[in-house]
N, C-alpha and C. Protein backbone atom coordinates (compact mmCIF):
# COMPACT_ATOMS: atom_id res chain seq x y z
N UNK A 1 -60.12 18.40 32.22
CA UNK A 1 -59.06 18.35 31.22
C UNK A 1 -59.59 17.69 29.95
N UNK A 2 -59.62 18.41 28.79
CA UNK A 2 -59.51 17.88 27.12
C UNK A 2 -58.98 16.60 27.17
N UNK A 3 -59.85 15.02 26.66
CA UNK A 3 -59.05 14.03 26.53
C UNK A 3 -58.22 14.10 24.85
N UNK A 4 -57.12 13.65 24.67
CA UNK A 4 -56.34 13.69 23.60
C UNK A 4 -57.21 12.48 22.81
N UNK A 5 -57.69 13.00 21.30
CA UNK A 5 -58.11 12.51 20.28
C UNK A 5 -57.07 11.07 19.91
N UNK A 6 -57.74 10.51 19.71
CA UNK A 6 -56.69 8.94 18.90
C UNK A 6 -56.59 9.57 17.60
N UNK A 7 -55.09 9.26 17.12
CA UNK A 7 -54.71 9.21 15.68
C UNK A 7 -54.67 7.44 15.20
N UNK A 8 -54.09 7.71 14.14
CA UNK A 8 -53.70 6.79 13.60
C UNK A 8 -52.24 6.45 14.07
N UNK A 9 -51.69 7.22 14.84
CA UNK A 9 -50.39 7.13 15.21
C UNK A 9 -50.25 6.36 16.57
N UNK A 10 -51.58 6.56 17.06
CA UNK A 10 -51.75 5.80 18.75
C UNK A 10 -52.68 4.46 18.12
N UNK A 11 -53.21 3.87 17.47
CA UNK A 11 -53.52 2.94 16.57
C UNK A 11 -52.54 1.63 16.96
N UNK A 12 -53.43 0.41 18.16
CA UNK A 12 -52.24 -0.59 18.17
C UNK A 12 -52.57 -1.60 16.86
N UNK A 13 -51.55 -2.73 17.00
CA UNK A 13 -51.48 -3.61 15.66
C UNK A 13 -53.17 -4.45 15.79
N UNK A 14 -53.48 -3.89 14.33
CA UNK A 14 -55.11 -4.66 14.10
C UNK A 14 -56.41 -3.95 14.47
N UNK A 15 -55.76 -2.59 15.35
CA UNK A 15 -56.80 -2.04 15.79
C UNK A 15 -57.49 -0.79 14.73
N UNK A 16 -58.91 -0.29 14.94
CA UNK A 16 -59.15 0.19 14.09
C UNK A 16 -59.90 1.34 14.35
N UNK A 17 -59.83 2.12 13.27
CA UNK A 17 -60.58 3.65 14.01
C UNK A 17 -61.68 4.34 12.81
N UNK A 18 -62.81 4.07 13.05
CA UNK A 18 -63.46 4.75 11.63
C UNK A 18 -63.79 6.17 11.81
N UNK A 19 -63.99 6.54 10.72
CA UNK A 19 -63.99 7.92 10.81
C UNK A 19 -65.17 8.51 9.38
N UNK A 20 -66.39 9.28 9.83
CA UNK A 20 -67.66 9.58 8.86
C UNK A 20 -67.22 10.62 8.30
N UNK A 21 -67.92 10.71 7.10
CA UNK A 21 -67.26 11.40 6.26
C UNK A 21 -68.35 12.55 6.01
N UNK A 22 -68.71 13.72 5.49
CA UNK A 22 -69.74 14.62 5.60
C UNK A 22 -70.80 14.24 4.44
N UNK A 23 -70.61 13.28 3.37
CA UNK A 23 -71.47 12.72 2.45
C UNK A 23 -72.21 11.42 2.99
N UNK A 24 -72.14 10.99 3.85
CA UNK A 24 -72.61 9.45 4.32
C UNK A 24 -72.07 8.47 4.44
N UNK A 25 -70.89 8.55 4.22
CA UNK A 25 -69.88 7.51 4.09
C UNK A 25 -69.35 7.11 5.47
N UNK A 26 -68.29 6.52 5.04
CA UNK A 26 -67.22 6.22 6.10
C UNK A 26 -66.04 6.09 5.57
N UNK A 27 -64.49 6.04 6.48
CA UNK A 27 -63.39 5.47 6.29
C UNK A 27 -62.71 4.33 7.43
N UNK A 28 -62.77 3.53 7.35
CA UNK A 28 -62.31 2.73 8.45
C UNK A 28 -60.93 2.31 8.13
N UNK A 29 -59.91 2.85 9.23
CA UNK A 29 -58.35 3.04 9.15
C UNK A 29 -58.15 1.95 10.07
N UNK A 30 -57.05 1.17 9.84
CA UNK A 30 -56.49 -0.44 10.76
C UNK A 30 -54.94 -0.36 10.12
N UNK A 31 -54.78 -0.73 11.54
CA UNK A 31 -52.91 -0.72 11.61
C UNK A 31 -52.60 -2.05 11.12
N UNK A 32 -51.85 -1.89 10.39
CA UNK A 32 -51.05 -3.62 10.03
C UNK A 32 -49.80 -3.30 9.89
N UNK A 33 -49.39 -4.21 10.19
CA UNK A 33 -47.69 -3.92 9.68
C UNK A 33 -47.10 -3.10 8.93
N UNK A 34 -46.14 -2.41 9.06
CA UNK A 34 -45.99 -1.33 8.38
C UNK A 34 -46.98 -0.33 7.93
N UNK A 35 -47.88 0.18 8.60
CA UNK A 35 -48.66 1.28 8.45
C UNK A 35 -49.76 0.50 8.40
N UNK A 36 -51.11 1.03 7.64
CA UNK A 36 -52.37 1.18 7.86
C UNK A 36 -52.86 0.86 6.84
N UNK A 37 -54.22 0.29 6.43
CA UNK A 37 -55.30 -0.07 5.33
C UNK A 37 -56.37 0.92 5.64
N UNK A 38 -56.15 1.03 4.45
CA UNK A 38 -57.61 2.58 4.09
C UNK A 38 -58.87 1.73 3.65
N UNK A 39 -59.94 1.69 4.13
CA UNK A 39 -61.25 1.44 3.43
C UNK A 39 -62.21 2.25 3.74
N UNK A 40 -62.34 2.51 1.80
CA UNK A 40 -63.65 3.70 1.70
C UNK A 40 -64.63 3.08 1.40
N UNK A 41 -66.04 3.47 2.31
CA UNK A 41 -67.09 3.01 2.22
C UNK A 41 -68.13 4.43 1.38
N UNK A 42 -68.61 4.46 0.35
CA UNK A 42 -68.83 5.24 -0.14
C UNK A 42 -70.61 5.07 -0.40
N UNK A 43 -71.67 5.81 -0.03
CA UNK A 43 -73.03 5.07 -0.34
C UNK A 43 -73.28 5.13 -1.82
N UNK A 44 -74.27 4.08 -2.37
CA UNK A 44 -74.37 3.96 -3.74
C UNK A 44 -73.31 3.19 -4.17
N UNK A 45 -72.26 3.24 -4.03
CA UNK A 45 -70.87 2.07 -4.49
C UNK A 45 -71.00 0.99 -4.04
N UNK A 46 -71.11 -0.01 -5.27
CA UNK A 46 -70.91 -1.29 -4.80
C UNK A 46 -69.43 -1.70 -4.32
N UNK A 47 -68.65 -1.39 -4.83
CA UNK A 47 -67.06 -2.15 -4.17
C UNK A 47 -66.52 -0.51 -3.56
N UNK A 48 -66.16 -0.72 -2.74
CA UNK A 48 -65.22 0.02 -2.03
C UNK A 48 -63.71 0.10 -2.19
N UNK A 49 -63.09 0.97 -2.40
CA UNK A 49 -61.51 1.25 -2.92
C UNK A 49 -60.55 0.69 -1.55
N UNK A 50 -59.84 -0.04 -1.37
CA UNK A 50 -59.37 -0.27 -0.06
C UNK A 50 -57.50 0.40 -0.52
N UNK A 51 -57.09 0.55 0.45
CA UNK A 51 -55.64 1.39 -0.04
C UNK A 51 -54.88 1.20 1.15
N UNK A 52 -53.56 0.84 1.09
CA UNK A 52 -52.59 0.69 2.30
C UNK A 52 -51.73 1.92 2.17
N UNK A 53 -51.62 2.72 3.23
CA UNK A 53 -50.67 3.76 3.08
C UNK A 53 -49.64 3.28 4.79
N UNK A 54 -48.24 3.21 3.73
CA UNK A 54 -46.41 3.36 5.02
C UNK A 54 -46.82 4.00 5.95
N UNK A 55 -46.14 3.39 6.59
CA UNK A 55 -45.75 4.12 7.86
C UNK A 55 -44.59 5.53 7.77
N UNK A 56 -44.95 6.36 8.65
CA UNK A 56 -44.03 7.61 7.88
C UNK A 56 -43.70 8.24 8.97
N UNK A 57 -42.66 8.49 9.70
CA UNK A 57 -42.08 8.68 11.24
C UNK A 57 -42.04 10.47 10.65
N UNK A 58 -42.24 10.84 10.02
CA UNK A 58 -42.02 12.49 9.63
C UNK A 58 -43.58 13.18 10.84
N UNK A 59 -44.68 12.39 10.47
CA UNK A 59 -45.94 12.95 11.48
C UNK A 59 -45.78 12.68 12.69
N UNK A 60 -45.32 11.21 13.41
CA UNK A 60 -45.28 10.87 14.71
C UNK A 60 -45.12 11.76 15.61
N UNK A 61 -43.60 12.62 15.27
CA UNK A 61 -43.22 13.43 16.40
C UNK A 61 -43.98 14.58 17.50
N UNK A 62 -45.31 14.53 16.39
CA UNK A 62 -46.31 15.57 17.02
C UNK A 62 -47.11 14.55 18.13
N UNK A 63 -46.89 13.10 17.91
CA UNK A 63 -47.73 12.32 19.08
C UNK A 63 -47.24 12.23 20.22
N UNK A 64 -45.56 11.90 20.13
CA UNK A 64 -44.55 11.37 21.29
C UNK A 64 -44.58 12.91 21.88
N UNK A 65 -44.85 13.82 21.20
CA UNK A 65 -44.78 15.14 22.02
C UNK A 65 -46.32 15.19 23.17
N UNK A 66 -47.35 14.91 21.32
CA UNK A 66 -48.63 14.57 22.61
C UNK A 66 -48.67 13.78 24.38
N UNK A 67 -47.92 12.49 23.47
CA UNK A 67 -47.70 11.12 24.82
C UNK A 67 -47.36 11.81 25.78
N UNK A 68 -46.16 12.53 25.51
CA UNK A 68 -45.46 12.97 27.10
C UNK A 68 -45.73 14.04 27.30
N UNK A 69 -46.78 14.54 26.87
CA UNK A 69 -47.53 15.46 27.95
C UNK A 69 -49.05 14.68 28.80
N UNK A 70 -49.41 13.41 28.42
CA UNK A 70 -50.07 12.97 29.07
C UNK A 70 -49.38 12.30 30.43
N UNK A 71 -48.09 12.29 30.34
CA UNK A 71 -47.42 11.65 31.47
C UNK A 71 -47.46 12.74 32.31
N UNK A 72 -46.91 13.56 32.11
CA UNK A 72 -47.50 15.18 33.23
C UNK A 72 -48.48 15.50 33.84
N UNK A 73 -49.66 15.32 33.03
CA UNK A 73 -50.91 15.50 33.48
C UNK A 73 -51.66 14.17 34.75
C-alpha cells in the first residue's frame, strides 16, 4: 500500500517539513499558531524572505477525507 505524503495540513505544532526546490534551494514550512512560517532559502542570497501564511480550513477537507481513509486501511 502507497504511504500518504505529509502536508502541511498533517504538520503538528512546531513541527517542520522542508521541501527542495528544482534550482538548489529549499523551503522549510513549520506550524505555529495559526498556520505556518514560510522560509526561503535561496543559493547566492544572503537573507532569506521568511513569510507566515493563515490557516485556511477551505484545503483541509481533502486531508480529513485522506485521515479517514487511513482508518480503513
Amino acid at each position: 500500500m502507497e504511504e500518504i505524503k505529509k502536508t502541511i495540513y498533517g504538520l503538528k505544532l512546531h513541527e517542520m517539513l522542508e521541501v527542495k526546490t528544482d534550482v538548489g534551494g529549499k523551503i522549510e514550512i513549520t506550524r505555529v499558531p495559526g498556520g505556518w512560517v514560510y522560509a526561503f532559502e535561496y543559493v547566492g542570497f544572503r537573507q532569506s524572505p521568511i513569510v507566515f501564511i493563515p490557516y485556511n480550513e477551505e484545503c483541509s477537507k481533502d486531508i480529513k477525507f485522506l485521515e479517514s481513509l487511513k482508518k480503513i486501511i
